[in-house]
Protein backbone atom coordinates (compact mmCIF):
# COMPACT_ATOMS: atom_id res chain seq x y z
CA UNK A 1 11.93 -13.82 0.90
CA UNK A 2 9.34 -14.31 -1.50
CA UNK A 3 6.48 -12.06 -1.65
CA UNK A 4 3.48 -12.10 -4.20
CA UNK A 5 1.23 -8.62 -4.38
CA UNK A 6 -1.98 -8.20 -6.07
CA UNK A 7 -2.72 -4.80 -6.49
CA UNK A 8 -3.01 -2.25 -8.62
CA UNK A 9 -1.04 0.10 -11.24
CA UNK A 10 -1.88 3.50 -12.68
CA UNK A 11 -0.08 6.48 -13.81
CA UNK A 12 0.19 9.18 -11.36
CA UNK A 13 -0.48 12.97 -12.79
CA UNK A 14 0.54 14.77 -10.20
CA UNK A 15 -0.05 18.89 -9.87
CA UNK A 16 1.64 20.86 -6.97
CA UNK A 17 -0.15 24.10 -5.79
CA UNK A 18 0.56 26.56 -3.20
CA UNK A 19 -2.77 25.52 -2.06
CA UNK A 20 -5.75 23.33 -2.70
CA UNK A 21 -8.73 25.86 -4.94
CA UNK A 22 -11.79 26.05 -3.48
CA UNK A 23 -14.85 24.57 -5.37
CA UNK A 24 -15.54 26.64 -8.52
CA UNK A 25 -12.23 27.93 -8.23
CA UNK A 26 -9.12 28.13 -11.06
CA UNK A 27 -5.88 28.55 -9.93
CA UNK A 28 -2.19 29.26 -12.04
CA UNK A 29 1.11 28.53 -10.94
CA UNK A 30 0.99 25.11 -10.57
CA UNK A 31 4.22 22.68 -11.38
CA UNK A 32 2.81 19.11 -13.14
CA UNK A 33 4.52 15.53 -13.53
CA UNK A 34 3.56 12.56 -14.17
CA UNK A 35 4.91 8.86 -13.05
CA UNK A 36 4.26 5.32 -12.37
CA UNK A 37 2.12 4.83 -9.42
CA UNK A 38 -0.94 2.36 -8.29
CA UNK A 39 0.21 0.89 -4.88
CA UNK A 40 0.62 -2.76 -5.63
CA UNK A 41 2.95 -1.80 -8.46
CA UNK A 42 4.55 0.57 -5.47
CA UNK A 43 4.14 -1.99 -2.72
CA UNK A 44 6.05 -4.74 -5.35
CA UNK A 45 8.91 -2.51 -6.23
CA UNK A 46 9.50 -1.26 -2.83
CA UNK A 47 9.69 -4.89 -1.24
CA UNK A 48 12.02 -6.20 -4.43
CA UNK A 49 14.28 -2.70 -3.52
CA UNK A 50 14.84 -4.29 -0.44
CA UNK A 51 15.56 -7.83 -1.15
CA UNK A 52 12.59 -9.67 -1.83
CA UNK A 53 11.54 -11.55 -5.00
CA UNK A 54 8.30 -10.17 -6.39
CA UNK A 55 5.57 -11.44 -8.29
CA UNK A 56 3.32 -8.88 -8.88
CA UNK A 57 -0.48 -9.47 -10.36
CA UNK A 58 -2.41 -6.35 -11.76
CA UNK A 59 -4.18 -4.98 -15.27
CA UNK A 60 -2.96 -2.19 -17.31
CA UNK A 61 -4.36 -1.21 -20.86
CA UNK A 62 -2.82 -1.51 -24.37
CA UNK A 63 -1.72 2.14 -24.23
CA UNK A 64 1.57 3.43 -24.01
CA UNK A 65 1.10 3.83 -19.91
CA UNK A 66 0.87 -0.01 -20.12
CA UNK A 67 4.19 -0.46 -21.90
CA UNK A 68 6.26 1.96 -19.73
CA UNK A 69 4.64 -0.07 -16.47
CA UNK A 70 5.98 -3.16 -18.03
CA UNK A 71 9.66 -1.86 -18.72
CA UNK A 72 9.75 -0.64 -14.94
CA UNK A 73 8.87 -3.41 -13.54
CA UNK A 74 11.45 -5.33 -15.63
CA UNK A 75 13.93 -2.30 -14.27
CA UNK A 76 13.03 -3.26 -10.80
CA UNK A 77 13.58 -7.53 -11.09
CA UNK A 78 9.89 -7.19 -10.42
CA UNK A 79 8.02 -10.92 -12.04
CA UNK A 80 5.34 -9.31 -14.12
CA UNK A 81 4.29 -12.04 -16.63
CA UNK A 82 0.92 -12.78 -15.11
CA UNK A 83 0.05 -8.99 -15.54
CA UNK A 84 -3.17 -8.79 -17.80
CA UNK A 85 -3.82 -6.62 -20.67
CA UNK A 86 -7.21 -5.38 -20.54
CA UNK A 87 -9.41 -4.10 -23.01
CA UNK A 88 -9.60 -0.59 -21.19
CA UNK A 89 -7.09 2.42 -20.41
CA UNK A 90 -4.32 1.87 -17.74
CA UNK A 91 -5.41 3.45 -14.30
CA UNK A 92 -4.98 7.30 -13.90
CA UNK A 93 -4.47 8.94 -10.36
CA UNK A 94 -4.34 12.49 -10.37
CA UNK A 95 -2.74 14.14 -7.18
CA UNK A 96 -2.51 17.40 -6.22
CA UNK A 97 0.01 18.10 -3.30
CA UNK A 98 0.31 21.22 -1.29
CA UNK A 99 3.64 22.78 0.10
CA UNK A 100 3.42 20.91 3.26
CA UNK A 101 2.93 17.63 1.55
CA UNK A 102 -0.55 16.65 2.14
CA UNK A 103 -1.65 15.19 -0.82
CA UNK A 104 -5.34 14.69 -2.65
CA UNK A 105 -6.03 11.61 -5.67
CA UNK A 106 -8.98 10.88 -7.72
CA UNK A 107 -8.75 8.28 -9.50
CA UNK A 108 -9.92 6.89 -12.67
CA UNK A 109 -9.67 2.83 -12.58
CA UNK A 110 -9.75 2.13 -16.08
CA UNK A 111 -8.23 -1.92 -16.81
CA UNK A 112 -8.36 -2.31 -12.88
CA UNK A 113 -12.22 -2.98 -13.13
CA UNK A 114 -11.28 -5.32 -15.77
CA UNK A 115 -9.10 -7.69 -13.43
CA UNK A 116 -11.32 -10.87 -12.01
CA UNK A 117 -10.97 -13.75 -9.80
CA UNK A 118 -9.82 -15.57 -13.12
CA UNK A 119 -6.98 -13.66 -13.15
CA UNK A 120 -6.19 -14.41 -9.75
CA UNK A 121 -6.28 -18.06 -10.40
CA UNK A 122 -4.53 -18.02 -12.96
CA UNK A 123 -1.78 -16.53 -10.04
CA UNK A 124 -2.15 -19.25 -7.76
CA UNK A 125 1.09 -20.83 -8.43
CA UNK A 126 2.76 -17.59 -7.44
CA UNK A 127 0.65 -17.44 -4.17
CA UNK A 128 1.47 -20.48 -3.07
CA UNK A 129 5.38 -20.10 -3.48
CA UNK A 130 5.30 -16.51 -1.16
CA UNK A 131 6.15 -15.88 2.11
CA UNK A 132 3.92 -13.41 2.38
CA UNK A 133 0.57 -12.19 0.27
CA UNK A 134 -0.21 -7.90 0.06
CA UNK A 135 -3.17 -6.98 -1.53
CA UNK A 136 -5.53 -4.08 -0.99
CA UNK A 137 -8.71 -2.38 -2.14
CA UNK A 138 -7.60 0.00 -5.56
CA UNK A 139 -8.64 -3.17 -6.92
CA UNK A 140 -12.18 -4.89 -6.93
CA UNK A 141 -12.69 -6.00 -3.77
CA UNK A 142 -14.11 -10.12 -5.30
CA UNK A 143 -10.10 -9.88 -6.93
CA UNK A 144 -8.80 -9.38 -3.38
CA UNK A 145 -10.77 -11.23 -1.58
CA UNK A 146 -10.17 -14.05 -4.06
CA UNK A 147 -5.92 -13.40 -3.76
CA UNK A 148 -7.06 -14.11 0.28
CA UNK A 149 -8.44 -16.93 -0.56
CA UNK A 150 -5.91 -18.45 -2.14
CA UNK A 151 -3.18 -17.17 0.50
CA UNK A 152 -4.81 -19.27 3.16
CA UNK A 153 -5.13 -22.54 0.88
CA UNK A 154 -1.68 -22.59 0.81
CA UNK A 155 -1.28 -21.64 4.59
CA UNK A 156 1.03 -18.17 3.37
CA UNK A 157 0.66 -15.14 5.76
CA UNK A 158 -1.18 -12.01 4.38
CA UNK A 159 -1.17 -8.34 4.24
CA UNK A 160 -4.11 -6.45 4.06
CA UNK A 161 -3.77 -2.75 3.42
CA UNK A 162 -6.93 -1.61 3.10
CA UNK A 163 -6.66 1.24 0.89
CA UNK A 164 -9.07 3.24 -0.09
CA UNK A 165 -11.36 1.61 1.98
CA UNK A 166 -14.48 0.14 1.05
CA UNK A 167 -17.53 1.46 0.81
CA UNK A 168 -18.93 -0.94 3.07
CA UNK A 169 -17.26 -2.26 6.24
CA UNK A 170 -15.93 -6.05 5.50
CA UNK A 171 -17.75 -9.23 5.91
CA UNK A 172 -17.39 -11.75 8.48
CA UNK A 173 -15.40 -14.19 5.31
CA UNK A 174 -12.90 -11.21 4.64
CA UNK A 175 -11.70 -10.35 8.29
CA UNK A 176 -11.37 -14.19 8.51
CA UNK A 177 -8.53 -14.23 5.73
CA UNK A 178 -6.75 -11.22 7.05
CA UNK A 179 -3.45 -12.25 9.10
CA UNK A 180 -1.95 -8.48 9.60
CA UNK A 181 -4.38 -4.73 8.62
CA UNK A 182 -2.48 -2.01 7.83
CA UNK A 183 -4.85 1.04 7.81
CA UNK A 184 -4.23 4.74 8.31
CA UNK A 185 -6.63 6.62 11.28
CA UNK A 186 -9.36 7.40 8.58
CA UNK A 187 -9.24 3.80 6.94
CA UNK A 188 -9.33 2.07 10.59
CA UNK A 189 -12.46 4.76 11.32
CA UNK A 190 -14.04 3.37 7.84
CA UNK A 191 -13.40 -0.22 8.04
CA UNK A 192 -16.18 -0.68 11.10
CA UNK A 193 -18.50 1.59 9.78
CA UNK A 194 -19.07 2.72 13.24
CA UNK A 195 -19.74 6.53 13.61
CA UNK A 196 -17.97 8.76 16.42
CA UNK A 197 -14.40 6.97 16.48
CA UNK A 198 -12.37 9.80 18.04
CA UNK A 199 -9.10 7.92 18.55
CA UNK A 200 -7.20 5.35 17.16
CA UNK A 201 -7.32 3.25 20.19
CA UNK A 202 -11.31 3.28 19.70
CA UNK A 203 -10.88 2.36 16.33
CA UNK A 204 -8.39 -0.59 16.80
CA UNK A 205 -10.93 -1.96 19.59
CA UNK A 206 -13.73 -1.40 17.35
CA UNK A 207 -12.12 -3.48 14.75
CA UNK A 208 -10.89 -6.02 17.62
CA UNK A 209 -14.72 -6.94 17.96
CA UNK A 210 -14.29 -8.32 14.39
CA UNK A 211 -10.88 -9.72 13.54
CA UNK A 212 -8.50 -11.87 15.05
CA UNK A 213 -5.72 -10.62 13.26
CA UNK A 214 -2.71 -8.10 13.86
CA UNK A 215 -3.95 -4.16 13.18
CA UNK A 216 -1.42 -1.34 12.77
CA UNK A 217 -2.92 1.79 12.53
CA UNK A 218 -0.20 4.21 10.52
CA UNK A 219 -0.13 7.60 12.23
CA UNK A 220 2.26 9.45 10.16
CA UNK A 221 5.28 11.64 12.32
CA UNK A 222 2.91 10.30 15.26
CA UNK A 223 3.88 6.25 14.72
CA UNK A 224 1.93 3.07 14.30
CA UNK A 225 -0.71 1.83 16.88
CA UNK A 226 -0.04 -1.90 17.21
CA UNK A 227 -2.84 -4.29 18.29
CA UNK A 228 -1.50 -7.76 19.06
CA UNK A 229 -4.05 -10.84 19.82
CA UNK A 230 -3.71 -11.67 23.40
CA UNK A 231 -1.02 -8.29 24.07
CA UNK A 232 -3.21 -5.72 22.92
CA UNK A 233 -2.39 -1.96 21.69
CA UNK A 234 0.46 -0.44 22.31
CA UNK A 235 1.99 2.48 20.42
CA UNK A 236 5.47 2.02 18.50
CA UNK A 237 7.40 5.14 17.89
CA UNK A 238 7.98 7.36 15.06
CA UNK A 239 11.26 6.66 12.86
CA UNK A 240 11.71 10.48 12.46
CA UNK A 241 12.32 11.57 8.91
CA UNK A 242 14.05 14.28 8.11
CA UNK A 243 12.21 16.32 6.37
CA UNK A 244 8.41 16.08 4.69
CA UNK A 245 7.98 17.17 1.05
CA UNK A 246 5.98 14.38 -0.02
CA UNK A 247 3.50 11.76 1.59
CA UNK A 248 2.52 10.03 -1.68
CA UNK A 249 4.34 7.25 -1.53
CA UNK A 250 5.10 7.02 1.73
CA UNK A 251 2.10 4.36 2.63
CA UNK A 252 3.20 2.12 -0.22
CA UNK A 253 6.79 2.37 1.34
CA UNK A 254 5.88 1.31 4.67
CA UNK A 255 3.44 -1.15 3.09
CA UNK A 256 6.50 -3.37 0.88
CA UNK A 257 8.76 -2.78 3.77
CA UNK A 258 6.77 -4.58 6.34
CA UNK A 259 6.03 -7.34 3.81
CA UNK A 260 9.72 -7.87 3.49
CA UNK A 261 10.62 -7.94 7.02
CA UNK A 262 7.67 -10.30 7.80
CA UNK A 263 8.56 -12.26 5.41
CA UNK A 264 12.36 -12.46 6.72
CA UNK A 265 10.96 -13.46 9.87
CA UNK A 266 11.32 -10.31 12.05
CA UNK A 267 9.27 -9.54 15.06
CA UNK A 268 6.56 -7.52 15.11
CA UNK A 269 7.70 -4.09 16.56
CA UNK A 270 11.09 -4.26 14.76
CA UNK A 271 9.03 -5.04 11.48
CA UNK A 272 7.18 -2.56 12.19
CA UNK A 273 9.64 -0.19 12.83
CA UNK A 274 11.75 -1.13 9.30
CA UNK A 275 8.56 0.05 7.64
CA UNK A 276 8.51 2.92 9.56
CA UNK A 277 11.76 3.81 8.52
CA UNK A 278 10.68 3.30 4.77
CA UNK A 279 7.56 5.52 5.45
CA UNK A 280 10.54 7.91 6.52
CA UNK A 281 12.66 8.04 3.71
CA UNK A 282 9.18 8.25 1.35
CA UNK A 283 8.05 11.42 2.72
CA UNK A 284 11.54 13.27 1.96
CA UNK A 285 11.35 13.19 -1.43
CA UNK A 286 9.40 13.97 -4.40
CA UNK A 287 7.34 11.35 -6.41
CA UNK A 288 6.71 7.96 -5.40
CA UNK A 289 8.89 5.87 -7.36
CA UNK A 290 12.25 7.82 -6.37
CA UNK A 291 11.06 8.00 -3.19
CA UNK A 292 11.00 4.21 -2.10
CA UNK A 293 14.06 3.18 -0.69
CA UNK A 294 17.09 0.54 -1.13
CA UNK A 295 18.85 -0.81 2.08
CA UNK A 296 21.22 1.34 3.18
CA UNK A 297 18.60 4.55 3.18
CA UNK A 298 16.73 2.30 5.75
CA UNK A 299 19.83 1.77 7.80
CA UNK A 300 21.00 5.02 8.18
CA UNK A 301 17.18 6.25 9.30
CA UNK A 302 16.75 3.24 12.00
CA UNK A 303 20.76 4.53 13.16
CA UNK A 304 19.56 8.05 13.51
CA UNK A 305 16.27 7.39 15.11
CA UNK A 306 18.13 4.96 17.90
């Protein structure tokens, strides 16, 4: 299974509140960390937890957050050489999480807005080897676009998860390189730029009108809405988890996962359901890097869940 993500990496600063302060407001008692985030840099690590081999493209700065990215990745057996230095600070998200988990990120892009279609050339190679190409939008969107591009040169399947999403609803080019869409309820919404979406089945039609491609529309503890070309939607069922403390990473999880079993050749609802199980095990612990999970956490969770 060879996989090849361009994405992003940042450094997560991460506050947790007993509850999100209103505007104008200052609040004490918060409990602060900080850790490796961006979620190609999650997305690669997760998939090489499980198996795959990585080659991961992205831009940090020549800062210290730069050199700690590039010792985790060689931590992980993650293939980081194409990684650029920019002349700009590595990516900062800062996150502040409330006691039930819901999270909120701003975030600062720093050497991300440095990374161009160059770059991604300069990646082709790995491209063409994958299985499978993830990319996504924390990175200029003529950088993914480009990494789709490429993907569908070399005939290898790709992974669009659309986060955030644009400003502006794709172009007819884009939706044409996108093989399988991965966006939450309020990134499908987005994506169309159609006001008054009220469901996720009018979303996934919506976006139907435009794409030929597979659409999974995460749901959290509710599942994933799968639309299929020529089956169309049908919902897929939670892999329970068992308990919530933090959703962070829990997108990224399911994000790698699904890559991986794609690229092993699984169907589509049992894919789907392996990176439902990562999304699982994400949201049960703390942080997004300790949070993404090896094997055996998967296999227990898809046991349990029946």
């Amino acid at each position: 299974m060879r996989i090849a993500v361009v994405g992003s990496y940042g450094v997560g600063l991460t506050m947790r509140v007993a509850r999100t302060p209103e505007p104008g407001e200052t609040l004490t008692g918060g409990v602060f960390s900080s850790g490796h985030g961006g979620k190609g840099s999650n997305q690669a690590i997760a998939a090489a937890r499980l198996g795959a081999e990585v080659a991961l493209l992205t831009a940090v700065g020549p800062d210290p957050f730069g050199d700690r990215a590039r010792e985790l990745w060689r931590a992980e057996g993650v293939a980081a050489d194409k990684v650029v230095t920019a002349a700009a600070s590595t990516m900062v998200g800062v996150i502040v999480v409330e006691p039930s988990g819901e999270n909120r990120i701003v975030i600062a892009p720093g050497a991300l807005d440095r990374l161009s279609p160059a770059d991604v050339d300069a990646f082709e190679d790995e491209i063409a080897a994958a299985d499978v190409l993830v990319t996504g939008f924390e990175i200029p969107v003529a950088v993914a676009r480009r990494a789709l591009q490429l993907a569908r040169r070399h005939r290898v399947r790709t992974l669009l998860n659309p986060a955030p999403a644009p400003p502006e609803p794709l172009d007819a080019e884009l939706w044409g390189l996108v093989d399988v869409l991965t966006p939450n309820r309020t990134e499908a919404a987005r994506l169309t730029g159609e006001p008054g979406l009220d469901s996720p089945r009018a979303c996934a039609a919506a976006i139907r009108h435009r794409y030929r491609g597979i659409t999974i529309v995460t749901l959290g503890g509710a599942g994933c809405l799968v639309d299929e070309p020529g089956v169309g939607p049908r919902l897929v069922p939670p892999v329970p988890a068992r308990q919530v403390v933090d959703t962070t990473g829990a997108g990224d999880a399911f994000a790698g996962a699904l890559a991986v079993a794609l690229a092993r050749g699984d169907g589509l609802e049992a894919a789907v359901r392996f990176a439902s199980a990562a999304g699982a095990h994400a949201v049960g612990i703390a942080e997004v890097i300790p949070s993404l999970p090896h094997p055996g956490d998967l296999a227990m969770l898809l046991e349990a869940g029946g």
